[in-house]
Protein backbone atom coordinates (compact mmCIF):
# COMPACT_ATOMS: atom_id res chain seq x y z
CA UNK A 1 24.60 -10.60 15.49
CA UNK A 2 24.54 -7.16 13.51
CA UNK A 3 22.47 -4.33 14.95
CA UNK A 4 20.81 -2.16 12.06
CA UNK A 5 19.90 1.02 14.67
CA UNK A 6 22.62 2.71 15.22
CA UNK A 7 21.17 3.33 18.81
CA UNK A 8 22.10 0.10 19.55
CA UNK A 9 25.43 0.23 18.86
CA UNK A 10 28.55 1.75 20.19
CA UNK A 11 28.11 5.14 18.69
CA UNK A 12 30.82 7.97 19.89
CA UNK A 13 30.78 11.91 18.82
CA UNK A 14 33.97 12.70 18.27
CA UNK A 15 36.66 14.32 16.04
CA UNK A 16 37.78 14.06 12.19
CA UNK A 17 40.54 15.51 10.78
CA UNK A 18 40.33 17.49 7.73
CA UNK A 19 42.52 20.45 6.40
CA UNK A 20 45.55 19.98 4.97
CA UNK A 21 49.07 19.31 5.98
CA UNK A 22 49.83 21.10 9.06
CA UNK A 23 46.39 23.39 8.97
CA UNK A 24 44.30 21.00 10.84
CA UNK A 25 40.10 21.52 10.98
CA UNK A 26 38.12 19.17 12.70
CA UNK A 27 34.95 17.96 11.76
CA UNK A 28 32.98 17.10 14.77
CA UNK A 29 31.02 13.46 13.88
CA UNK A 30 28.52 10.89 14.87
CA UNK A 31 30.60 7.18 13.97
CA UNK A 32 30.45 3.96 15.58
CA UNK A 33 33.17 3.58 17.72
CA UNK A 34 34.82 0.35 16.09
CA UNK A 35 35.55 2.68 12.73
CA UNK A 36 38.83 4.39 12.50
CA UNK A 37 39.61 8.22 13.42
CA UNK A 38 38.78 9.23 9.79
CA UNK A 39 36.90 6.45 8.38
CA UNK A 40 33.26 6.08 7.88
CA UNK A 41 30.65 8.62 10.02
CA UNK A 42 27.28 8.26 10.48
CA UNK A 43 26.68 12.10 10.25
CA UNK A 44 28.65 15.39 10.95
CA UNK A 45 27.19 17.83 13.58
CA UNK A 46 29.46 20.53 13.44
CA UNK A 47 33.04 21.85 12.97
CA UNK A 48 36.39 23.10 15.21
CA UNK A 49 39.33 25.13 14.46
CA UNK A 50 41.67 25.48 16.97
CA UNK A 51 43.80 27.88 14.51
CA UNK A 52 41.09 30.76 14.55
CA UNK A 53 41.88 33.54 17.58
CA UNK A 54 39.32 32.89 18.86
CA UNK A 55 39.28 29.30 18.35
CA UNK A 56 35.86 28.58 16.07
CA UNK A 57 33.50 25.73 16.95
CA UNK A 58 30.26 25.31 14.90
CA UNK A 59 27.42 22.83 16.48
CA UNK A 60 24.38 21.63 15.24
CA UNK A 61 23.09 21.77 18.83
CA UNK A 62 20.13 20.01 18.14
CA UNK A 63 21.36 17.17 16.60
CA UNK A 64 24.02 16.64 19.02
CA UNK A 65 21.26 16.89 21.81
CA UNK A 66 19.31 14.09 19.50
CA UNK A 67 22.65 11.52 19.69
CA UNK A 68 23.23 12.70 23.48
CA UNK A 69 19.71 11.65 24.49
CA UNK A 70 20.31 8.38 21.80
CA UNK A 71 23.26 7.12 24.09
CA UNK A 72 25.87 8.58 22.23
CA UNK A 73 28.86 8.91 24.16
CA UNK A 74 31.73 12.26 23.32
CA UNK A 75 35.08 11.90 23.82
CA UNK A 76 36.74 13.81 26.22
CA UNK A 77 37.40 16.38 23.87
CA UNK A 78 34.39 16.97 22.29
CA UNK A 79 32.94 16.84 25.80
CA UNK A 80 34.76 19.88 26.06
CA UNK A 81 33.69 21.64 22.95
CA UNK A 82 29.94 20.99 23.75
CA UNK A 83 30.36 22.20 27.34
CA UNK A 84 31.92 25.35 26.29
CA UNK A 85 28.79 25.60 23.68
CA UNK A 86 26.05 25.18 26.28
CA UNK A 87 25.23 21.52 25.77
CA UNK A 88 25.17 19.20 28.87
CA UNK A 89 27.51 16.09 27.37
CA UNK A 90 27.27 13.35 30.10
CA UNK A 91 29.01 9.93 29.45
CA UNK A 92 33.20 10.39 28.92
């Protein structure tokens, strides 16, 4: 049985790689957790790069409260990245 909300799915906020070779930038992204690293999203919230001194993350904070409170669960990483932001990122 297919689920069309995507509350009702396994949805993870996590990290897409975009940038060229060896200049990595990460897109942070809503996807459902069955899609590959940098296959389809559901939507992008914000951007990292780790290359930047100091290291540059953009979040729509809003919309990653919106997923948070939808069940959305970060990976460790971007658990990280919202904690050091403000946002409270329970679940990983």
């Amino acid at each position: 049985m297919m689920y069309s909300s995507p509350s009702l799915m396994a949805v993870r906020i996590r990290l897409r790689r975009v940038g060229s070779k060896k200049n990595p930038v990460w897109r942070i992204v809503v996807a459902d957790k069955r899609s590959p690293r940098d296959g389809r999203t559901i939507e992008t919230i914000g951007q990292y790069n780790p290359q930047t001194e100091p290291s540059t993350i953009v979040v729509d904070e809003e919309r990653a409260r919106h997923w948070l409170e939808h069940g959305a669960q970060p990976s460790e990483t971007v658990a990280g990245l919202l904690r050091t932001k403000g946002i409270a990122a329970h679940g990983s």
